[in-house]
Protein backbone atom coordinates (compact mmCIF):
# COMPACT_ATOMS: atom_id res chain seq x y z
CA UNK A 1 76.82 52.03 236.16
CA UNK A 2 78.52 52.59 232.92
CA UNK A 3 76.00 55.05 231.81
CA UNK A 4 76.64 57.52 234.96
CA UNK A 5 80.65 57.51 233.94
CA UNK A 6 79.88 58.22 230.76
CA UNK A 7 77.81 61.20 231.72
CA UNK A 8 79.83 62.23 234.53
CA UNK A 9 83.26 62.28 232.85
CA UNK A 10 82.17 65.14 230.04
CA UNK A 11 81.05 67.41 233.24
CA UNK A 12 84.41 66.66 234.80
CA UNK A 13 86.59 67.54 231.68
CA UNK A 14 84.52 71.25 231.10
CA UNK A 15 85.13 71.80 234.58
CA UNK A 16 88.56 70.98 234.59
CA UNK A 17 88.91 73.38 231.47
CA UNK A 18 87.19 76.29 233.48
CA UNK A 19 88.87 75.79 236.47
CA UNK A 20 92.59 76.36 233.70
CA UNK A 21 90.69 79.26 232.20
CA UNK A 22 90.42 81.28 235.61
CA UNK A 23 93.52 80.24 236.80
CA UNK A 24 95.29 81.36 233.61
CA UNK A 25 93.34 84.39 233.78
CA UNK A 26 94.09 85.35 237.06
CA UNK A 27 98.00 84.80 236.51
CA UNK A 28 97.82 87.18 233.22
CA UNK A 29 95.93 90.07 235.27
CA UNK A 30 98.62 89.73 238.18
CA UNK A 31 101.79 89.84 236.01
CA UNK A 32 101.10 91.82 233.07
CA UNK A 33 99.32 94.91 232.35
CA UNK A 34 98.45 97.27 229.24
CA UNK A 35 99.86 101.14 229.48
CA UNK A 36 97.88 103.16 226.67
CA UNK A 37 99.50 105.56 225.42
CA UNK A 38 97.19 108.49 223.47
CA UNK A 39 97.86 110.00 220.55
CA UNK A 40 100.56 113.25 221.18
CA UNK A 41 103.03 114.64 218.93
CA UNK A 42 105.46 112.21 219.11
CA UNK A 43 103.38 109.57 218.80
CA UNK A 44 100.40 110.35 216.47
CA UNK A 45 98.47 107.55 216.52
CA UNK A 46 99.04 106.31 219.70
CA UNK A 47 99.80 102.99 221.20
CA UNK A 48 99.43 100.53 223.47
CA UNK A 49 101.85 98.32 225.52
CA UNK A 50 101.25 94.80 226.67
CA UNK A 51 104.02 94.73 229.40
CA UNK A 52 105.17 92.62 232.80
CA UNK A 53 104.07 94.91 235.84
CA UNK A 54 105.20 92.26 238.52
CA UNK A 55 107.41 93.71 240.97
CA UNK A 56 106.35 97.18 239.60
CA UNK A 57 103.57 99.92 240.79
CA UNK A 58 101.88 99.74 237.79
CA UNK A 59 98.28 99.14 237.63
CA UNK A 60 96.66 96.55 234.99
CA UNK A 61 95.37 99.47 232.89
CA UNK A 62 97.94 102.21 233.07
CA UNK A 63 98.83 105.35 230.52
CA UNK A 64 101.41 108.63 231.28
CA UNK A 65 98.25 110.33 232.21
CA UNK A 66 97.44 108.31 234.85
CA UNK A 67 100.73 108.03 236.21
CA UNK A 68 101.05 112.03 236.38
CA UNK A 69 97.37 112.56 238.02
CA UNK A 70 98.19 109.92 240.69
CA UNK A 71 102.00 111.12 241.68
CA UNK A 72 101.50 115.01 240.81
CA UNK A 73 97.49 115.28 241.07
CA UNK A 74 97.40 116.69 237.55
CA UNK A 75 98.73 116.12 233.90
CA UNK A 76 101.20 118.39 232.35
CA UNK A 77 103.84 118.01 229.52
CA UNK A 78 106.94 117.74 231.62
CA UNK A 79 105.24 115.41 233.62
CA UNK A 80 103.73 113.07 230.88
CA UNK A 81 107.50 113.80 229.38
CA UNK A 82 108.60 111.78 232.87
CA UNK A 83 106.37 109.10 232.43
CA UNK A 84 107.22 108.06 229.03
CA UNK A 85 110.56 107.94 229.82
CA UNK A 86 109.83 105.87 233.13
CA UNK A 87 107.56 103.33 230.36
CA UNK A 88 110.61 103.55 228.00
CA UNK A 89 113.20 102.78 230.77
CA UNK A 90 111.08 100.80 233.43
CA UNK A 91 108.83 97.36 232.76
CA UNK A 92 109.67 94.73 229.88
CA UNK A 93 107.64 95.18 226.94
CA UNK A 94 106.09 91.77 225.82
CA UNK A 95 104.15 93.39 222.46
CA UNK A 96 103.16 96.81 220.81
CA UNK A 97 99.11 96.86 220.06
CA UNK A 98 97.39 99.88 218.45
CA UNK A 99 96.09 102.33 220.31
CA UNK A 100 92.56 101.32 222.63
CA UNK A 101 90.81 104.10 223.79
CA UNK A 102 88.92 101.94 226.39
CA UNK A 103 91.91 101.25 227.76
CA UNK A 104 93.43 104.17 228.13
CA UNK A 105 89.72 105.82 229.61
CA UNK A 106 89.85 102.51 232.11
CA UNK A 107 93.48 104.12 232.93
CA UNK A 108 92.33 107.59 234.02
CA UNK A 109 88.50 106.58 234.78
CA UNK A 110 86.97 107.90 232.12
CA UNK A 111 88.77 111.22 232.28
CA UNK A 112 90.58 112.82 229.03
CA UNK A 113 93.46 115.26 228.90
CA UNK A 114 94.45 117.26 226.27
CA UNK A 115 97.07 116.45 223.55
């Protein structure tokens, strides 16, 4: 009997360890969020924000862009002007990554706008 605990408490532990993985996983995607923002004049090489989005609209993968195309249906500069000021002003900003293009792509599925 001392040989099945001994195999059956190894198979416990790894589950227990998945079982923190997903949960810690699914409490990261539900409070925090990445908004990429692209490379513009102001900001040449672009950045992207790890930030809390609970209690906000924000979406896990957000950029200006996105934000203009949902609330105006397109992207212009006064309107990407709005949005940076809403990312300035609005969530708490946990760190500053470099730029991701995947992410920002994710943020406007797979659509580009001009600089």
């Amino acid at each position: 009997m001392s040989d099945y605990t001994e195999l059956a408490t190894p198979k416990k532990h790894r589950l227990w360890w998945i079982w923190l993985v997903l949960v810690v996983l699914v409490v990261f995607y539900f409070v925090f969020g990445f908004i990429t923002i692209q490379p513009i004049g102001a900001i040449p090489d672009g950045v992207t924000l790890l930030v809390v989005r609970a209690g906000t609209q924000l979406k896990f993968f957000d950029s200006p862009d996105a934000m203009c195309e949902r609330s105006a249906g397109g992207v212009s500069l006064l309107c990407r002007m709005a949005a940076l000021s809403a990312v300035a002003d609005g969530p708490t900003i946990v760190a500053r990554l470099p730029y991701v293009a995947s992410f920002y792509l994710a943020s406007t599925g797979g659509a580009t706008y001009e600089k």
